[in-house]
C-alpha atoms as a PDB file:
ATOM      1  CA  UNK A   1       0.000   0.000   0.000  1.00  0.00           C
ATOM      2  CA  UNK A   2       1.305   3.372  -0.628  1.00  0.00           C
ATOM      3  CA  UNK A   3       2.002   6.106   1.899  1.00  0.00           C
ATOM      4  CA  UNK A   4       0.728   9.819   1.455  1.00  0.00           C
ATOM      5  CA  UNK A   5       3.513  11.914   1.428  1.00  0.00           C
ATOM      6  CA  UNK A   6       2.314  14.825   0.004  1.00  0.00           C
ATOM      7  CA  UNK A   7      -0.461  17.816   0.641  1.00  0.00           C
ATOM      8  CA  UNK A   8      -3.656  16.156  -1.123  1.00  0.00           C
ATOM      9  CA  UNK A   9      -5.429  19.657  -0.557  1.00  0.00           C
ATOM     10  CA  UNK A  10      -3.328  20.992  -3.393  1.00  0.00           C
ATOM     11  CA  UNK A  11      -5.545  18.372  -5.768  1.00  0.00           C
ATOM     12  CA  UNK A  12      -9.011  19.315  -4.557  1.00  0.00           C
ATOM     13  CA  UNK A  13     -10.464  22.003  -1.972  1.00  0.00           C
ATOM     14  CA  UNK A  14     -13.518  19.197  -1.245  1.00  0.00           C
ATOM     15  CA  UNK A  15     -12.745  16.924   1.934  1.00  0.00           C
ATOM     16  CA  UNK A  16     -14.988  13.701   0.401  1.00  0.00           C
ATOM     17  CA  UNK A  17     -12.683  14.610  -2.918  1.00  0.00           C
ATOM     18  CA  UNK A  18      -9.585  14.487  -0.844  1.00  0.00           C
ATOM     19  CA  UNK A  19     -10.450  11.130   1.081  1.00  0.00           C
ATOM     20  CA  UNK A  20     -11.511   9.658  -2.604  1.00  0.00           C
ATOM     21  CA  UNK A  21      -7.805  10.693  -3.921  1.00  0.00           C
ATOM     22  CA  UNK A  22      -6.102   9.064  -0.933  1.00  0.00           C
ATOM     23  CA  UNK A  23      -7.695   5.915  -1.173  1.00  0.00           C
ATOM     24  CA  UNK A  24      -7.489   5.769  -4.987  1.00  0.00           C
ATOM     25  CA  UNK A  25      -3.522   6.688  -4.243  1.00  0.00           C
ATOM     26  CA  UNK A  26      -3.636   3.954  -0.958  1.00  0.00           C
ATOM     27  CA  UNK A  27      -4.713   0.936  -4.023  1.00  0.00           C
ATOM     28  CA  UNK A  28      -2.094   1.484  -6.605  1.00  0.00           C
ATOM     29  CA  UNK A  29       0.840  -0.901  -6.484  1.00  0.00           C
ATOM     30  CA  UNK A  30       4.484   0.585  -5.164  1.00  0.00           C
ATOM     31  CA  UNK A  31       5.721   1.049  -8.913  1.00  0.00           C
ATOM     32  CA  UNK A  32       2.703   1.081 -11.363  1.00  0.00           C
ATOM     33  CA  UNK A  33       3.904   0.806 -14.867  1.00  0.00           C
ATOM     34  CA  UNK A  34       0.920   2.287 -16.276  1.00  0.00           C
ATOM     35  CA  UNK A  35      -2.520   4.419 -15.258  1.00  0.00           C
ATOM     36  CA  UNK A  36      -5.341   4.915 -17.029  1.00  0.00           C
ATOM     37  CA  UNK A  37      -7.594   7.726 -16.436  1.00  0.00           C
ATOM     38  CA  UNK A  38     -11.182   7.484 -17.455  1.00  0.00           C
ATOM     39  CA  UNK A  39     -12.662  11.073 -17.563  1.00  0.00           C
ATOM     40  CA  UNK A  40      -9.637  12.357 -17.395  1.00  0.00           C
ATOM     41  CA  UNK A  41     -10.861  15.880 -18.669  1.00  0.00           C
ATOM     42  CA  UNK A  42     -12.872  17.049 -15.667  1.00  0.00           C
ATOM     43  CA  UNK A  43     -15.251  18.790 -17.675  1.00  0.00           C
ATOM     44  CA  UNK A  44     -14.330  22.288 -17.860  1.00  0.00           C
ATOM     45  CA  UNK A  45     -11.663  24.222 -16.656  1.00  0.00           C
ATOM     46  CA  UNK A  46     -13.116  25.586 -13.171  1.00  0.00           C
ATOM     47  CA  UNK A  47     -13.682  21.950 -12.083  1.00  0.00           C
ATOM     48  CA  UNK A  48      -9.835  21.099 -13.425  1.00  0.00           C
ATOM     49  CA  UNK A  49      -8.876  23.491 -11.114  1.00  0.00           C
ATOM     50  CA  UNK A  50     -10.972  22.618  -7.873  1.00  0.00           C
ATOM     51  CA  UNK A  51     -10.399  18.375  -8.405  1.00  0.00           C
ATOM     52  CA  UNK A  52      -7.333  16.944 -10.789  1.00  0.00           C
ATOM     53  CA  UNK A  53      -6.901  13.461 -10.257  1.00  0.00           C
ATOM     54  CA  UNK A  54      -4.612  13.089 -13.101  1.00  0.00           C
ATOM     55  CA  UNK A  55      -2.135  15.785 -12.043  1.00  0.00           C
ATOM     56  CA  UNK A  56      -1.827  13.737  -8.758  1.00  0.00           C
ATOM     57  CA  UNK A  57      -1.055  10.754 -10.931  1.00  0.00           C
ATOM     58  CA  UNK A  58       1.625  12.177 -13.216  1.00  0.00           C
ATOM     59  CA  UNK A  59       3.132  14.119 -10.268  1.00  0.00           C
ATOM     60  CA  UNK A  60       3.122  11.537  -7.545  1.00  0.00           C
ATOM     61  CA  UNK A  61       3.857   7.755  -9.148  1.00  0.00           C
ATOM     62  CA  UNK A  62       6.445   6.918 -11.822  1.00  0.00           C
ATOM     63  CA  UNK A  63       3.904   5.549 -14.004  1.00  0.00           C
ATOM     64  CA  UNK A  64       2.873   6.291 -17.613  1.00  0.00           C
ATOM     65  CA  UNK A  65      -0.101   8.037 -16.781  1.00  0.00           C
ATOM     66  CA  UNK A  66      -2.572   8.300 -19.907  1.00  0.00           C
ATOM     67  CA  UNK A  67      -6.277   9.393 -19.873  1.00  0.00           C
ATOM     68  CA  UNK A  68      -9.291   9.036 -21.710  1.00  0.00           C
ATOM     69  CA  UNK A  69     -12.409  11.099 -22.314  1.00  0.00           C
ATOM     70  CA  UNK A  70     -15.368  11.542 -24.549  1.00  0.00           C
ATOM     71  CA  UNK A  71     -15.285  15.643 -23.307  1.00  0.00           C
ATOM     72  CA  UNK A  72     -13.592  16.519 -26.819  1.00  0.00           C
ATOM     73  CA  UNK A  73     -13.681  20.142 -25.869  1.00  0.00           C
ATOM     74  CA  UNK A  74     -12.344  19.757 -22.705  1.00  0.00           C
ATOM     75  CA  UNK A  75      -9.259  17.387 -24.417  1.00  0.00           C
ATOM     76  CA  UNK A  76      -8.728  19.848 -26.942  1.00  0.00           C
ATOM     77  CA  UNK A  77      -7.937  22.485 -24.253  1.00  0.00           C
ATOM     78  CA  UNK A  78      -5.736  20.359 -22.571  1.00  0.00           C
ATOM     79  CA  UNK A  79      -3.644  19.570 -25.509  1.00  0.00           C
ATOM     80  CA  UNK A  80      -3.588  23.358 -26.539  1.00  0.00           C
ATOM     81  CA  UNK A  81      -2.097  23.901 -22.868  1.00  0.00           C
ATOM     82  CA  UNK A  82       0.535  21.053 -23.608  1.00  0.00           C
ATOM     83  CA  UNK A  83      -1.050  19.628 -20.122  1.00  0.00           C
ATOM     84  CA  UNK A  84      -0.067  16.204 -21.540  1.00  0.00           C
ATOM     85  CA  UNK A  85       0.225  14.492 -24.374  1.00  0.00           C
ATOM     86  CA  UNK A  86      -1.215  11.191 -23.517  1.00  0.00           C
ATOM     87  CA  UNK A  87      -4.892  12.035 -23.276  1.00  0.00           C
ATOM     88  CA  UNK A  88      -7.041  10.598 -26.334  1.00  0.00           C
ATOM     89  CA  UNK A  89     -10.600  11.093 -27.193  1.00  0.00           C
ATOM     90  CA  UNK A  90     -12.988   8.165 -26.667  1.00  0.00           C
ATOM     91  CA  UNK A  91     -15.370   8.250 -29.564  1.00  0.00           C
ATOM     92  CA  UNK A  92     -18.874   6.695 -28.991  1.00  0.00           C
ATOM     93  CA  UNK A  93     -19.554   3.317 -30.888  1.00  0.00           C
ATOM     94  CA  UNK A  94     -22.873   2.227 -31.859  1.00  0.00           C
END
């Protein structure tokens, strides 16, 4: 199980947020090769700010942390901000 060693609170302002990071954090293995992120977009950009799970990811594990998300607007502005390069856009099948 992995130990907490940094300020969650700098990933979310919400304390049932926070708690849902830490135990997310508390299940990955020591060394994860790879993450992936499913609605890794967040929406918009004010709730990027206030909750951003994959930031914690990339900063705090050595993995290869990619992310997926059928927000194409919200991936688009991500990639424009060179946030990361490993998010992709999930298309809908039918």
């Amino acid at each position: 199980m992995n130990q907490i060693d940094f300020d969650v609170t700098s990933y979310s302002k919400k304390q049932a947020i926070q708690n849902r990071y830490v135990e997310i954090f508390k299940l990955l293995p020591e060394k994860p090769n790879d993450i992936l992120n499913i609605g890794c977009a967040y929406y918009n950009e004010e709730t990027r700010k206030q909750n951003n799970l994959h930031k914690l990811l990339i900063d705090h594990t050595t993995a290869n942390v990619a992310g997926i998300d059928i927000e194409e607007q919200a991936i688009n502005q991500l990639k424009k901000k060179d946030i990361t390069w490993n998010m992709l856009m999930l298309k809908t099948f039918h």
